[in-house]
N, C-alpha and C. Protein backbone atom coordinates (compact mmCIF):
# COMPACT_ATOMS: atom_id res chain seq x y z
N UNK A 1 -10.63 -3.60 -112.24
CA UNK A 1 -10.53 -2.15 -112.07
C UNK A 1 -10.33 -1.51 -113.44
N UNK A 2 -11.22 -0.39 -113.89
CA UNK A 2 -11.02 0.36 -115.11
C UNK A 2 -10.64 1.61 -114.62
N UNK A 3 -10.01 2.50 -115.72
CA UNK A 3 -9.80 3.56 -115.48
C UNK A 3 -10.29 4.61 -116.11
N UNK A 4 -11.16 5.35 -116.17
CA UNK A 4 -12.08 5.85 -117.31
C UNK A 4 -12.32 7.98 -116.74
N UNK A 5 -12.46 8.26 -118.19
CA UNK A 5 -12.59 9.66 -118.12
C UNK A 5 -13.85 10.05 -116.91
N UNK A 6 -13.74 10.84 -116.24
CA UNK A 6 -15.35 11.71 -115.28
C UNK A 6 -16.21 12.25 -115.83
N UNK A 7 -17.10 11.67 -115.80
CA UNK A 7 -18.03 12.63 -116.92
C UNK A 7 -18.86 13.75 -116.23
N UNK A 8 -19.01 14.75 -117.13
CA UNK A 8 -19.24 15.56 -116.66
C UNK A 8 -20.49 15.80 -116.12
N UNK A 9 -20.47 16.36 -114.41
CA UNK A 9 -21.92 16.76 -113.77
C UNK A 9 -21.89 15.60 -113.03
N UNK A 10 -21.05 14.37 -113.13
CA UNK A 10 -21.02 13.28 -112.03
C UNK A 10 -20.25 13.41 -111.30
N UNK A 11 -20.29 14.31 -110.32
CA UNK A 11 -19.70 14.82 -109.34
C UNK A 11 -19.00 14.41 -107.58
N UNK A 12 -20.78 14.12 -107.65
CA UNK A 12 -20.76 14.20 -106.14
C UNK A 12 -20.06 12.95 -105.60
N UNK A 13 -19.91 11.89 -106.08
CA UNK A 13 -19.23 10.54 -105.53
C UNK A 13 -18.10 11.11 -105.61
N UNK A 14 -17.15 11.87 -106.02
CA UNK A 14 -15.72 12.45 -105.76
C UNK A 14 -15.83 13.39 -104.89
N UNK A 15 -16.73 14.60 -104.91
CA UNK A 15 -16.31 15.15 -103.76
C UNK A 15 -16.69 14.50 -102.46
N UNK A 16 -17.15 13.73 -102.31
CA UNK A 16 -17.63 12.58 -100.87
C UNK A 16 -16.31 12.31 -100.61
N UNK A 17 -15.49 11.59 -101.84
CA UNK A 17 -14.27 11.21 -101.66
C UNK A 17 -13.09 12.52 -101.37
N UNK A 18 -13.47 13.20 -101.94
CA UNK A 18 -12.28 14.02 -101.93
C UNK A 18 -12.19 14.89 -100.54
N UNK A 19 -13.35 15.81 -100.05
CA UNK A 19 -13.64 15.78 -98.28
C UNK A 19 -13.31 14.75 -97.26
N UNK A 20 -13.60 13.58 -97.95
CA UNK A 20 -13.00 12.38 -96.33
C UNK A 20 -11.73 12.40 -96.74
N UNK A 21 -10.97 13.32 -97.49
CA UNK A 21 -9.40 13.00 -97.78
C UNK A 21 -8.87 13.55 -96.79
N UNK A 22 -9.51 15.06 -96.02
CA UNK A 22 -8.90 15.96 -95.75
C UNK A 22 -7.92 15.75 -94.37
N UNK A 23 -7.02 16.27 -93.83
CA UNK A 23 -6.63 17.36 -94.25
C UNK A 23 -5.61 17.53 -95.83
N UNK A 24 -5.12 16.01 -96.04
CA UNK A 24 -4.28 15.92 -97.32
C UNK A 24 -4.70 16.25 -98.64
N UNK A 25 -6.06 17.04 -99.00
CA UNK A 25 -6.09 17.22 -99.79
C UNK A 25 -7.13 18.34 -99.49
N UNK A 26 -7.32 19.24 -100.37
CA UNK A 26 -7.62 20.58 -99.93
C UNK A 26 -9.59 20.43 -100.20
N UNK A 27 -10.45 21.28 -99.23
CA UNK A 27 -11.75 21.13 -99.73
C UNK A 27 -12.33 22.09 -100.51
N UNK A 28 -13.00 20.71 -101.82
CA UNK A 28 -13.68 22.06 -102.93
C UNK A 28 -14.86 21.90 -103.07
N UNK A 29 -15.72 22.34 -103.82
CA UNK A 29 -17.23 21.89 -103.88
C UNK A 29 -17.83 21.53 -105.62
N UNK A 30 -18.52 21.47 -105.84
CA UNK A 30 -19.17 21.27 -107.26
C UNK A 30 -18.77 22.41 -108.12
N UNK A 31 -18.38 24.08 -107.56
CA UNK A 31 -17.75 24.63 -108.68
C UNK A 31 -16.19 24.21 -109.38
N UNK A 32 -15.50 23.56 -107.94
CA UNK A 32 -14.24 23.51 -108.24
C UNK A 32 -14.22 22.37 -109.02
N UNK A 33 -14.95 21.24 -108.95
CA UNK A 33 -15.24 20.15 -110.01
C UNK A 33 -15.09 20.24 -111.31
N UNK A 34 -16.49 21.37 -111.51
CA UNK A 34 -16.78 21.77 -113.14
C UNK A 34 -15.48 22.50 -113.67
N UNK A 35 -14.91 23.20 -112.95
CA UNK A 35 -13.46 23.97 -113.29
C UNK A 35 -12.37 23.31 -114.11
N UNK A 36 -12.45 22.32 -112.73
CA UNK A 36 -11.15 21.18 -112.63
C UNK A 36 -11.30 20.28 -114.49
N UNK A 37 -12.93 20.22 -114.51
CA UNK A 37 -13.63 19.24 -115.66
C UNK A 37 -12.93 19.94 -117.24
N UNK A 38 -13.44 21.07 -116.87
CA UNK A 38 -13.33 22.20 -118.05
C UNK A 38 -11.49 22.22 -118.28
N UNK A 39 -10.59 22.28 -117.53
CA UNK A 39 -9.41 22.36 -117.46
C UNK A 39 -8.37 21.54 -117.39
N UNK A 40 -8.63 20.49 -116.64
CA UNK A 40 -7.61 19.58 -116.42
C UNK A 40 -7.25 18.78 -117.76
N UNK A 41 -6.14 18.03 -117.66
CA UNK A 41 -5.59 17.57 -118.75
C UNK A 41 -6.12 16.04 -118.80
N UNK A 42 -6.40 15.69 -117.40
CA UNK A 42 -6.34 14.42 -116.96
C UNK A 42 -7.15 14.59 -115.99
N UNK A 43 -8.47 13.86 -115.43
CA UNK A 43 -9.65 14.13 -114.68
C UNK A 43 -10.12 12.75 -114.84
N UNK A 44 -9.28 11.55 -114.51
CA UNK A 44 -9.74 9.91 -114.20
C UNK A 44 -10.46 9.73 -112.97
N UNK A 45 -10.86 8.45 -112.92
CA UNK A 45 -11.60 7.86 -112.02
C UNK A 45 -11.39 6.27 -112.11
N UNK A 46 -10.81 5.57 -110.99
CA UNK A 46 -11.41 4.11 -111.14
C UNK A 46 -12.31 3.61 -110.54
N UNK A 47 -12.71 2.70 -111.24
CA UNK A 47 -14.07 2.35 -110.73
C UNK A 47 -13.91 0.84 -111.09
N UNK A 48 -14.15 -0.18 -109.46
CA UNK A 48 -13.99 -1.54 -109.13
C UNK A 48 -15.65 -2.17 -110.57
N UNK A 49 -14.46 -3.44 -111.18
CA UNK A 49 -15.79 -4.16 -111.65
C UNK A 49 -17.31 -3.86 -111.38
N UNK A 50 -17.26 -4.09 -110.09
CA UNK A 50 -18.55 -3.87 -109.45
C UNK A 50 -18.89 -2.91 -109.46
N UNK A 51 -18.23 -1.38 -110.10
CA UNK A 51 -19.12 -0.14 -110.26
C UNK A 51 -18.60 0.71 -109.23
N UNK A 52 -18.08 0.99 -108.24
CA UNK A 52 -17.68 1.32 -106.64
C UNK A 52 -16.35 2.23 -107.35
N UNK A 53 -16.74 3.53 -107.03
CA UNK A 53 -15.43 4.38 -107.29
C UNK A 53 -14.85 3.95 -105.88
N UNK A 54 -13.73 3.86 -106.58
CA UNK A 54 -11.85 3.73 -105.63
C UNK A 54 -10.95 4.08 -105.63
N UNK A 55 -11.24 5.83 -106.76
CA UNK A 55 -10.66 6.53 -106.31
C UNK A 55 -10.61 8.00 -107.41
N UNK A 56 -10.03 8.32 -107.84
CA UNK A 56 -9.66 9.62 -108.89
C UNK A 56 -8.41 10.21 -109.00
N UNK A 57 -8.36 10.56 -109.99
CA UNK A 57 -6.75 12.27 -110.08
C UNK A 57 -7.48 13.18 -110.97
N UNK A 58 -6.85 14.53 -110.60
CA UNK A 58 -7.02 15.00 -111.31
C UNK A 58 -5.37 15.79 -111.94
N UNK A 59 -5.26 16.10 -113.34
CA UNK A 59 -3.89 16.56 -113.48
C UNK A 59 -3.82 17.74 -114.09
N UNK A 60 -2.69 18.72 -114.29
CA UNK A 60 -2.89 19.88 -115.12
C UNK A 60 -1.57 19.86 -116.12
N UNK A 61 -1.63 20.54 -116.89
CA UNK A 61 -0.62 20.97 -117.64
C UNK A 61 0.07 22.58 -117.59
N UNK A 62 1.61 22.43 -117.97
CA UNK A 62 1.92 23.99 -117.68
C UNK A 62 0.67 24.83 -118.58
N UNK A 63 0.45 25.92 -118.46
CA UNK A 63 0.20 26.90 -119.42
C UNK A 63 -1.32 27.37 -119.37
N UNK A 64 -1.62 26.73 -117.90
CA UNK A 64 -2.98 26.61 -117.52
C UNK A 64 -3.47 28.06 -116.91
N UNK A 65 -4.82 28.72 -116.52
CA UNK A 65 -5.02 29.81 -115.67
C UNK A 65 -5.31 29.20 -114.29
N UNK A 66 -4.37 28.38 -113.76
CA UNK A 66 -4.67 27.97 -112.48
C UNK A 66 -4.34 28.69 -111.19
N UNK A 67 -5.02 28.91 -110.44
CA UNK A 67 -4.33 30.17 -108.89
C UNK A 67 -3.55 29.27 -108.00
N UNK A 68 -3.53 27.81 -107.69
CA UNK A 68 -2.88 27.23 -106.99
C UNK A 68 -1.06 27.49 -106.33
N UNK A 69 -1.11 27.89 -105.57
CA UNK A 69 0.30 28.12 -105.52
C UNK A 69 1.33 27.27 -105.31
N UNK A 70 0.86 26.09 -105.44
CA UNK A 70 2.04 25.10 -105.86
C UNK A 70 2.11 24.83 -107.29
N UNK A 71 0.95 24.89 -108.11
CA UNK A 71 1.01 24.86 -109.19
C UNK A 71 1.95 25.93 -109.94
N UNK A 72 1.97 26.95 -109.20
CA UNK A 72 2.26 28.42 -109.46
C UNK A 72 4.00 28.37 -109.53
N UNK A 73 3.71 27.56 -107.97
CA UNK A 73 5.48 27.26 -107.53
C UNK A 73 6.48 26.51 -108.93
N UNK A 74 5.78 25.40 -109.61
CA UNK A 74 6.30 24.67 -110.43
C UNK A 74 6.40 25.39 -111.82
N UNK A 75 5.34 25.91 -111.89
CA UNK A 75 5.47 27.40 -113.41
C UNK A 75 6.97 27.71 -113.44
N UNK A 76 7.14 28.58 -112.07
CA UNK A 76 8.22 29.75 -112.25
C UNK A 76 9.42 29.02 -112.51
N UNK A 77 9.68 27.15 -111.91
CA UNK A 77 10.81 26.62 -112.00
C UNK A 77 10.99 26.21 -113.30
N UNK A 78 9.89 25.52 -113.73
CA UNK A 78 9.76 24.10 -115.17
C UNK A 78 9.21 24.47 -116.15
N UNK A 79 9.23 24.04 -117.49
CA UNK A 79 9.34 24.96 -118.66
C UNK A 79 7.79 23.67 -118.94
N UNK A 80 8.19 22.48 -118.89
CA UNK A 80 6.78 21.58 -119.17
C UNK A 80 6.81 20.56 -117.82
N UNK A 81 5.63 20.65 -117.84
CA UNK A 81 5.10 19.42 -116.60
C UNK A 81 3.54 19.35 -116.47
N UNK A 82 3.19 18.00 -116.21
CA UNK A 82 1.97 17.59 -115.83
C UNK A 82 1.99 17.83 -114.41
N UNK A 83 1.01 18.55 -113.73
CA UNK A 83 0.81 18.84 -112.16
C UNK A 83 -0.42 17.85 -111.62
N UNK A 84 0.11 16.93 -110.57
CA UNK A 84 -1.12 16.25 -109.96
C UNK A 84 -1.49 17.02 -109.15
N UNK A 85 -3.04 17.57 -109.43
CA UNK A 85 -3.52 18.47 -108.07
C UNK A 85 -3.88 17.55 -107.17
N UNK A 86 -4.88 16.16 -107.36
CA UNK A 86 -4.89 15.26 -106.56
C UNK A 86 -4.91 14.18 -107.22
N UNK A 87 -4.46 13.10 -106.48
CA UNK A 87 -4.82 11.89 -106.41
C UNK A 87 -5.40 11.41 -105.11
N UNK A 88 -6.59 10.30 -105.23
CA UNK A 88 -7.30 10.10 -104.08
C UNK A 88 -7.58 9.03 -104.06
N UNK A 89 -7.47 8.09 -103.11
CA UNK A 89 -8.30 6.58 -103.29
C UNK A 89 -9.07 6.19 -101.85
N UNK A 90 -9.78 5.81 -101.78
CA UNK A 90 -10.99 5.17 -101.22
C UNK A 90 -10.48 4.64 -99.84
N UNK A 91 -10.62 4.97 -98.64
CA UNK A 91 -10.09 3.99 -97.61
C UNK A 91 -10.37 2.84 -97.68
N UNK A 92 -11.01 1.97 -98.44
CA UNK A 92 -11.41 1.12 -98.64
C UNK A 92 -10.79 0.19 -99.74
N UNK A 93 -9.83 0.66 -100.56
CA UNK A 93 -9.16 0.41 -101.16
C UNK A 93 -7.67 0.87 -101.45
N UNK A 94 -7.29 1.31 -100.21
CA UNK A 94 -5.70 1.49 -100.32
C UNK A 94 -5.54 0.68 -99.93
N UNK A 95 -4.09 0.22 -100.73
CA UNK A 95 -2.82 -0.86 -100.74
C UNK A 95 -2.90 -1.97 -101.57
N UNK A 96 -4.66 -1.67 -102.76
CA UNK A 96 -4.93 -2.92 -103.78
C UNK A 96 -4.26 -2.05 -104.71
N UNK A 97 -3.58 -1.20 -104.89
CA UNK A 97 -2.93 -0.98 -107.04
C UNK A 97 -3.36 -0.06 -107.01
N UNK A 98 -4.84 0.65 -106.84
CA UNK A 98 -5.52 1.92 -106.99
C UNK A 98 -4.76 3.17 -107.78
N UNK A 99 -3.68 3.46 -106.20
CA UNK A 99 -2.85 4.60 -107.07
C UNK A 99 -2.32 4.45 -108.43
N UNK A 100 -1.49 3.06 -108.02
CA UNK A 100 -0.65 2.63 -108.73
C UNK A 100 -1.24 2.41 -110.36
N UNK A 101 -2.30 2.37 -110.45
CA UNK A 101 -2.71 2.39 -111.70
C UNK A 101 -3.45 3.95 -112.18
N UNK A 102 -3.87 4.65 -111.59
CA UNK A 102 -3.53 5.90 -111.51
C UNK A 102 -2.19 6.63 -111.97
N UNK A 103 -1.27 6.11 -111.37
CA UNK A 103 -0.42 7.12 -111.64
C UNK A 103 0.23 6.16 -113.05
N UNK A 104 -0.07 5.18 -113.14
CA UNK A 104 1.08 4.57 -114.47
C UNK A 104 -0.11 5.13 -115.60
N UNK A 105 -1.44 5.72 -115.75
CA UNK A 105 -1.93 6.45 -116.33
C UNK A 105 -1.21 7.49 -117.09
N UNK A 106 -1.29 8.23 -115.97
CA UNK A 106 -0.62 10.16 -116.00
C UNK A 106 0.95 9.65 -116.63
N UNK A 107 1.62 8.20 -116.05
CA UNK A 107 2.84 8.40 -116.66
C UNK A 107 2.69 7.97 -118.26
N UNK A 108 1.89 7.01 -118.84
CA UNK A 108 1.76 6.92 -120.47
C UNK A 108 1.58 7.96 -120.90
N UNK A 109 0.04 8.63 -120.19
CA UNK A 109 0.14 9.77 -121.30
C UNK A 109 1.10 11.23 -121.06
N UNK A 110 1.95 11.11 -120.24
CA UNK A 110 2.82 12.29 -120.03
C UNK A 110 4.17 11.94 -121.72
N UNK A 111 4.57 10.50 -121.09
CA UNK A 111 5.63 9.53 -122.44
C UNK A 111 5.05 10.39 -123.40
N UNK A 112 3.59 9.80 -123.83
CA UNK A 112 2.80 9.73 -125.30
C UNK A 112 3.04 10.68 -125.61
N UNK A 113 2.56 12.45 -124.83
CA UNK A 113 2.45 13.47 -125.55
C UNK A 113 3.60 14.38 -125.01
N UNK A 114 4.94 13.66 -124.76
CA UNK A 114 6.18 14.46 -124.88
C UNK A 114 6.26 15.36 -123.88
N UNK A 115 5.79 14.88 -122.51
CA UNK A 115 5.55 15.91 -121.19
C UNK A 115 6.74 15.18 -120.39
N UNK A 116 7.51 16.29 -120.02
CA UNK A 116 9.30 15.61 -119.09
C UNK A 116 8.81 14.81 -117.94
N UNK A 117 7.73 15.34 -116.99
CA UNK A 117 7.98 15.06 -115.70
C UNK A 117 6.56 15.45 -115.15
N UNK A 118 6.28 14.43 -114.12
CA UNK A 118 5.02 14.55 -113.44
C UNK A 118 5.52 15.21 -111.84
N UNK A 119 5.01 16.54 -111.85
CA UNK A 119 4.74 17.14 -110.44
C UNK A 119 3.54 17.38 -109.47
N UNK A 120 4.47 17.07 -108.77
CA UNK A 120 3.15 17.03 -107.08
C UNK A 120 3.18 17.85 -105.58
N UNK A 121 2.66 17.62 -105.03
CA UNK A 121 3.17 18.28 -103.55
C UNK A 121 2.40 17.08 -102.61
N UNK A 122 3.39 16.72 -101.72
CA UNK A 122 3.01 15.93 -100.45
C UNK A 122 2.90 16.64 -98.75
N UNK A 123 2.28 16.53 -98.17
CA UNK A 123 1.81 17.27 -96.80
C UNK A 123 2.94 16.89 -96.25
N UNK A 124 3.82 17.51 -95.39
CA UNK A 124 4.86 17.35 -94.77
C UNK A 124 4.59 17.56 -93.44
N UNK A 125 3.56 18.47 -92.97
CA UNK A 125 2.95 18.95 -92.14
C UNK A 125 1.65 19.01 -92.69
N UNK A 126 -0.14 19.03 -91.88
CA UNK A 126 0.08 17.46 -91.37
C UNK A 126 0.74 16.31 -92.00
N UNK A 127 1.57 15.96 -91.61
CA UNK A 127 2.26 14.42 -92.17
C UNK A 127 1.45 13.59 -92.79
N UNK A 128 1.64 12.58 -94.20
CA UNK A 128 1.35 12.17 -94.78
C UNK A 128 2.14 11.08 -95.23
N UNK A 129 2.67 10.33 -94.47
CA UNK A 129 3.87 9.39 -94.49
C UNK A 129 3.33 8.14 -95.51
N UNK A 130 1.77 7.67 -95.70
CA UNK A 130 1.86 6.80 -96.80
C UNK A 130 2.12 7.57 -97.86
N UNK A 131 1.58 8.48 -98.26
CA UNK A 131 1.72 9.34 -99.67
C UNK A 131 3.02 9.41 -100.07
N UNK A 132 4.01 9.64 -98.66
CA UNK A 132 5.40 10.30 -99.29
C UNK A 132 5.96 8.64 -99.61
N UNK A 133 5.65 7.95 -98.92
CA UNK A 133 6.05 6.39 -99.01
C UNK A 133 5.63 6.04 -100.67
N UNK A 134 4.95 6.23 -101.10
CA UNK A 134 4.74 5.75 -102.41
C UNK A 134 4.96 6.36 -103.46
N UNK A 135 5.09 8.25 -103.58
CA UNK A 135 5.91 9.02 -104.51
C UNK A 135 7.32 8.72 -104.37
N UNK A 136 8.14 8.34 -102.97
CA UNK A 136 9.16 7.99 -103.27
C UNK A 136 9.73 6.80 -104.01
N UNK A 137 8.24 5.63 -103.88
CA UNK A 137 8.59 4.21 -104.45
C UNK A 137 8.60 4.68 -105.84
N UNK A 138 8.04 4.97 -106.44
CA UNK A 138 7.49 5.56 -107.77
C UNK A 138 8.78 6.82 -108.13
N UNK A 139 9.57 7.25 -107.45
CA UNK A 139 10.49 7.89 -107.80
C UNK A 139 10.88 9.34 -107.88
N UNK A 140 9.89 9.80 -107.30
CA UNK A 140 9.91 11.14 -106.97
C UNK A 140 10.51 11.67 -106.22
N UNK A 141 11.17 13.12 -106.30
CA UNK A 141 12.17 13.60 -105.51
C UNK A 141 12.31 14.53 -104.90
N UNK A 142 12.03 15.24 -103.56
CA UNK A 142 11.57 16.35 -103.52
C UNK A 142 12.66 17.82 -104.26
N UNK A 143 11.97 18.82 -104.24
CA UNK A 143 13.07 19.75 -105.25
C UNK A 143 12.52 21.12 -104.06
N UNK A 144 12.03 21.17 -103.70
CA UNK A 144 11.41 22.08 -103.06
C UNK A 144 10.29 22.11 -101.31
N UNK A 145 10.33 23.06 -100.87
CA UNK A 145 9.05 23.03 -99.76
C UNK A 145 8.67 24.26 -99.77
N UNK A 146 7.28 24.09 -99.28
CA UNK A 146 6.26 25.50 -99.26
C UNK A 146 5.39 25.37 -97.96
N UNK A 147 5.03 26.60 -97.58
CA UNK A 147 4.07 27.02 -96.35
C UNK A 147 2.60 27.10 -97.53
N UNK A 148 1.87 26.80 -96.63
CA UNK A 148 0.32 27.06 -97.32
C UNK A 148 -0.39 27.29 -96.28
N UNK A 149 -2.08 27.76 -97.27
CA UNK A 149 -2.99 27.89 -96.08
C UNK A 149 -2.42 28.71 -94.76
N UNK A 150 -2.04 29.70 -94.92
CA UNK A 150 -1.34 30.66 -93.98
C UNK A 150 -0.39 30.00 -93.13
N UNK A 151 0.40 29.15 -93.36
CA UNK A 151 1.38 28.72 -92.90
C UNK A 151 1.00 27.28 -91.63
N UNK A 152 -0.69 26.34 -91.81
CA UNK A 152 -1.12 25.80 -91.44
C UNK A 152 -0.57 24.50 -92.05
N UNK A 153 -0.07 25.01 -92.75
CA UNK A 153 0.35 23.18 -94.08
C UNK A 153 1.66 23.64 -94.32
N UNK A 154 2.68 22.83 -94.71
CA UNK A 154 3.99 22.85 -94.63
C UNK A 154 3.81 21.60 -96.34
N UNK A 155 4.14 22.04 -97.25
CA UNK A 155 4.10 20.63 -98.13
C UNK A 155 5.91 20.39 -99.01
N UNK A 156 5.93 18.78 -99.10
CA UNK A 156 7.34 18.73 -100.21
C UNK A 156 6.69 18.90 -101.51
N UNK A 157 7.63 19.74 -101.99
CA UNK A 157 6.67 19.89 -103.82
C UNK A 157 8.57 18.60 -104.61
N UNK A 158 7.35 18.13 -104.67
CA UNK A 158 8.77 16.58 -106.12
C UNK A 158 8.37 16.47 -107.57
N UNK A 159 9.11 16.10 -107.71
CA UNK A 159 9.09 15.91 -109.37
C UNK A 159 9.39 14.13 -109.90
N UNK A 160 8.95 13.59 -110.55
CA UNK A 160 9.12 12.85 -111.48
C UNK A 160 9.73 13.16 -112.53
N UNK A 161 11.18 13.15 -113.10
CA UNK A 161 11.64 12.85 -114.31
C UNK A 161 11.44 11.67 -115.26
N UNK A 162 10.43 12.01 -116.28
CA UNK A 162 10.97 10.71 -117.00
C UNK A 162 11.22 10.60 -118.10
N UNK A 163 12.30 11.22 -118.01
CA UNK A 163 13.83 11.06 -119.24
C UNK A 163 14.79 10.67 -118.40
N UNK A 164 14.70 10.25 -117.04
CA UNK A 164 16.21 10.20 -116.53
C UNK A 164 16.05 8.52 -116.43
């Protein structure tokens, strides 16, 4: 398994992935891609030996023009943070490392370039009990909850410290 930058305009194998996520992860199309491409701090992909994406994140940094309102939510609290808008892996490959090498990604380079803490939001409503199962293994804590999507989604917004 490698973990390698998205290049740009290679799209569509993530949003395939990122639609069969739903409802846990929100649906975007090829503009929100190029956006995400142009902006994000962090926009990985792994991809099995054999070539077979198994999965993606994408991440942001404070100070971004992002409309997200969880992103928005974490602004008004935290002075620096990396925001996972998603992480996604492959039904086909959850429970091999996927995330897990994903997220020990976002955590080097958060260390490397002096970023406190990696933030997220987990579906609380619809429930998402592996997700919250593995931000909690990984150490995350919730600090907050929010209504979304007109009050259709209920999510925990957590944080990762890592200075503590």
């Amino acid at each position: 398994m490698k973990i390698e930058p998205v290049v740009d305009g290679k799209f569509s194998d993530l949003l395939v992935l990122n639609n069969a996520s739903l409802p846990h992860v929100n649906l975007i199309d090829l503009s929100d891609m190029q956006y995400f491409y142009e902006r994000a701090e962090i926009f990985n992909q792994a991809i099995t030996d054999q070539g077979t994406l198994a999965g993606f994140v994408i991440a942001m940094t404070t100070g971004k023009s992002y409309k997200s309102i969880n992103y928005q939510w974490f602004v008004d609290k935290f002075a620096s943070f990396l925001y996972i808008d998603r992480i996604i892996v492959a039904s086909s490959f959850r429970r091999d490392g996927v995330a897990q090498a994903l997220y020990q990604g976002l955590i080097g380079h958060a260390k490397s370039t002096g970023i406190p803490m990696l933030t997220c939001e987990v579906n609380r409503f619809p429930a998402n009990p592996a997700s919250l199962a593995l931000h909690e293994k990984l150490g995350f804590r919730v600090v907050g909850t929010q209504l979304t999507e007109q009050g259709q989604k209920e999510v925990l917004l957590m944080v990762l410290d890592l200075h503590a």
